[in-house]
Structure formats: C-alpha cells, structure tokens
Protein backbone atom coordinates (compact mmCIF):
# COMPACT_ATOMS: atom_id res chain seq x y z
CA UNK A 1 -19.45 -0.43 -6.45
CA UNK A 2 -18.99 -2.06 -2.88
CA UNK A 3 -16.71 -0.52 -0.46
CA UNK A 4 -15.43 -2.48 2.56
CA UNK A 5 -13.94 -1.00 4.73
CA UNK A 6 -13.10 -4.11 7.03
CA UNK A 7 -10.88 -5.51 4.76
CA UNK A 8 -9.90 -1.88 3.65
CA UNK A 9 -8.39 -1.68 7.53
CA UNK A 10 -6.47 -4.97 7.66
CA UNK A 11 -5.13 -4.61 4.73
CA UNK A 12 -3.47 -1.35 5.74
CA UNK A 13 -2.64 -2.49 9.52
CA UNK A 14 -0.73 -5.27 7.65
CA UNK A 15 1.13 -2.87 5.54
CA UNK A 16 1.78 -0.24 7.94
CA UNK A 17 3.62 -2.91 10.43
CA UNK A 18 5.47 -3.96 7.21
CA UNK A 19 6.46 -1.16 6.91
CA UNK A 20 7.59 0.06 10.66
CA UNK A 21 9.51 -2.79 10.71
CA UNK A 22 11.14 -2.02 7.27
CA UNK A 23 12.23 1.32 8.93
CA UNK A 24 12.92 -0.52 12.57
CA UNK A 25 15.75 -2.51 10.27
CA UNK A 26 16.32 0.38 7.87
CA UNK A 27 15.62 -1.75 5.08
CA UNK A 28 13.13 1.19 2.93
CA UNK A 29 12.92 -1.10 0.46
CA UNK A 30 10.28 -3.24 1.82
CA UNK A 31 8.01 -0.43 2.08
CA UNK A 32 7.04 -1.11 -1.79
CA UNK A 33 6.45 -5.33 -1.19
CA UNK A 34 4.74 -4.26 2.11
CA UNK A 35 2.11 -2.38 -0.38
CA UNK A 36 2.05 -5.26 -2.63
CA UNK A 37 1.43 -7.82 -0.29
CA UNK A 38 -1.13 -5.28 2.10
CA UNK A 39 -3.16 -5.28 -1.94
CA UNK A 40 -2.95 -8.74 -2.36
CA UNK A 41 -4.61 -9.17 1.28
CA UNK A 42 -7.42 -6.80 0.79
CA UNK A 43 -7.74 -8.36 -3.03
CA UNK A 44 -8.47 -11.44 -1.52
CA UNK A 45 -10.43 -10.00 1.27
CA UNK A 46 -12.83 -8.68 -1.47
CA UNK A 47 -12.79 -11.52 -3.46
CA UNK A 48 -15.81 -10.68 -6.18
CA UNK A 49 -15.26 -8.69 -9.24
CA UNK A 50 -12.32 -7.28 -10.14
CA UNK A 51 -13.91 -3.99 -10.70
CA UNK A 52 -14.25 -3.87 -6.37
CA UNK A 53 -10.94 -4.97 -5.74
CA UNK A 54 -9.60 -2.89 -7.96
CA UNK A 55 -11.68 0.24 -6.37
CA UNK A 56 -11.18 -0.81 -3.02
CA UNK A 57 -7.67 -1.06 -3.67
CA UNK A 58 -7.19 2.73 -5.15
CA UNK A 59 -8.85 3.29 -1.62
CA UNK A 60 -6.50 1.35 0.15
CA UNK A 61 -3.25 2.88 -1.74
CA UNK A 62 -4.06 6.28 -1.57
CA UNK A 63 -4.58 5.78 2.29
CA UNK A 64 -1.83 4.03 3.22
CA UNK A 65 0.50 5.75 1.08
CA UNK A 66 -0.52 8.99 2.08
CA UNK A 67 0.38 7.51 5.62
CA UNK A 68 3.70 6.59 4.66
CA UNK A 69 4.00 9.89 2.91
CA UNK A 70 3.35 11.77 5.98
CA UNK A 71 5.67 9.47 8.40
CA UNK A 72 8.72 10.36 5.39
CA UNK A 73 8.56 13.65 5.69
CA UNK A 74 8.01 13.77 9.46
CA UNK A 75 11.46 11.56 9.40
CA UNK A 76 13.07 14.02 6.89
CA UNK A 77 11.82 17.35 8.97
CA UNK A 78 13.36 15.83 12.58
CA UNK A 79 16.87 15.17 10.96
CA UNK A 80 19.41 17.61 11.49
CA UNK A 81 18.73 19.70 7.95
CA UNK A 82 15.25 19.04 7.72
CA UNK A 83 13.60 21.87 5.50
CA UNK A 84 16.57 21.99 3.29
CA UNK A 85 16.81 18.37 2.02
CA UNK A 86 12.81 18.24 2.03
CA UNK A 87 13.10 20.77 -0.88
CA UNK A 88 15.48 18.66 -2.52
CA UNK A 89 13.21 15.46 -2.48
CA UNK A 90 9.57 16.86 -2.29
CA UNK A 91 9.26 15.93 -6.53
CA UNK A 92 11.21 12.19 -5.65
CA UNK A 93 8.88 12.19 -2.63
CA UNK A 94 5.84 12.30 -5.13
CA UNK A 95 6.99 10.01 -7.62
CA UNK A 96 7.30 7.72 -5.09
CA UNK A 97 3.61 8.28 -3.68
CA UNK A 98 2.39 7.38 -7.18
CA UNK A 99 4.28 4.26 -7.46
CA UNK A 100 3.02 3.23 -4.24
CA UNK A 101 -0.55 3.51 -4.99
CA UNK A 102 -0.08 2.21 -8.58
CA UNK A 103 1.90 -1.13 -6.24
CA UNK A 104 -1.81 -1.51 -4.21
CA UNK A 105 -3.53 -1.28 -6.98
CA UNK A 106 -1.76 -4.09 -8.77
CA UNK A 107 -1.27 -6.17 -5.25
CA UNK A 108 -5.54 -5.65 -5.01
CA UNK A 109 -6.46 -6.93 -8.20
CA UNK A 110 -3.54 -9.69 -8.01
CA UNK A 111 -4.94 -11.07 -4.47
CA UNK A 112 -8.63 -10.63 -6.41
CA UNK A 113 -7.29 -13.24 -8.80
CA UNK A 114 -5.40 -15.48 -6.18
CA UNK A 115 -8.81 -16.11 -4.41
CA UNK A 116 -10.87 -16.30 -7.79
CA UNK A 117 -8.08 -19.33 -8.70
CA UNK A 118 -8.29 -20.63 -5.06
CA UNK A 119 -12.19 -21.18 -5.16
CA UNK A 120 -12.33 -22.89 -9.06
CA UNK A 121 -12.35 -26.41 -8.34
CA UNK A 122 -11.77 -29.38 -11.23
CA UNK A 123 -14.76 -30.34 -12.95
C-alpha cells in the first residue's frame, strides 16, 4: 500500500478550483465532473496498480469532499434562513458526500487505467 501524498495534493487543488469556479458561475453541477476529473489526475499521477490508485483515491475523495462538504454548509448557514433549511438538507447533504467520494474513486482508478493504456506500446 503506497500513499502519495504529492499527487494526493494536486489532485485536490485541481478539484477544489473546479469547483470555486463552478460556484463563481453557479453552475453546482460541475462540482461532481470536478471530482471525476481531480480522480482521474491523481489515477494517473499514481500510475502502478490499481489497488494504489484506488486507495489513494478513497484518500483523495474523502478529503476533498469533506472540503466541499464543509464550504456547503458554511454557504447554507450565511444565507438568510440558515439553520432552518440546513435541517431540511443535512440527509441530501450526505447522500451527496457519498456520491462524491464514490465519483473519486471511480475518476482514480479510471486515470490508473488511462496511463496503464498510455504507456503499452505495439509490439
């Protein structure tokens, strides 16, 4: 089991300024390719097996979505009715941490395979 932690860090600058500019634009959606794609870069960062991307990229999901996670509810607390639509979206809120960290998993191992293909050559 190999951690790195370089690739670990650009891969969640990348998604994190992804993702500001997703909010900048309002456009929330891109929060979930900004995960795939931030996977796909550590993935290939990695490169090896597909055992470390795929570890390094729980790591990487469970960071940067908890990041994300805290930034959403700092945006919901400043609105106007903070506390009371938190309570309505704390379980929507969650689902959506999962399926962020299940998106870097999947971007990890993807970017894992993109650089395995990239380095085969024709025999």
């Amino acid at each position: 089991m190999v951690i790195e932690w370089r690739p670990l860090i650009v891969g969640i600058l990348f998604t994190l300024a992804i993702y500001a500019v997703s909010v900048l634009s309002s456009q929330s959606a891109i929060a979930f390719l900004a995960l795939l794609l931030g996977g796909a870069v550590v993935g290939v960062m990695i490169g090896g097996e597909i055992k470390d991307s795929l570890i390094n990229g729980i790591i990487f999901g469970v960071i940067t979505s908890v990041i994300i996670f805290i930034v959403t509810v700092i945006e919901i607390l400043t609105s106007a009715l903070g506390s009371a639509i938190l309570g309505l979206y704390v379980e929507e809120l969650l689902l959506i941490l999962g399926i962020e960290i299940v998106l870097a998993i999947v971007g990890s191992v993807l970017g894992s395979y993109i650089r395995s293909e990239a380095l085969m050559t024709d025999d």
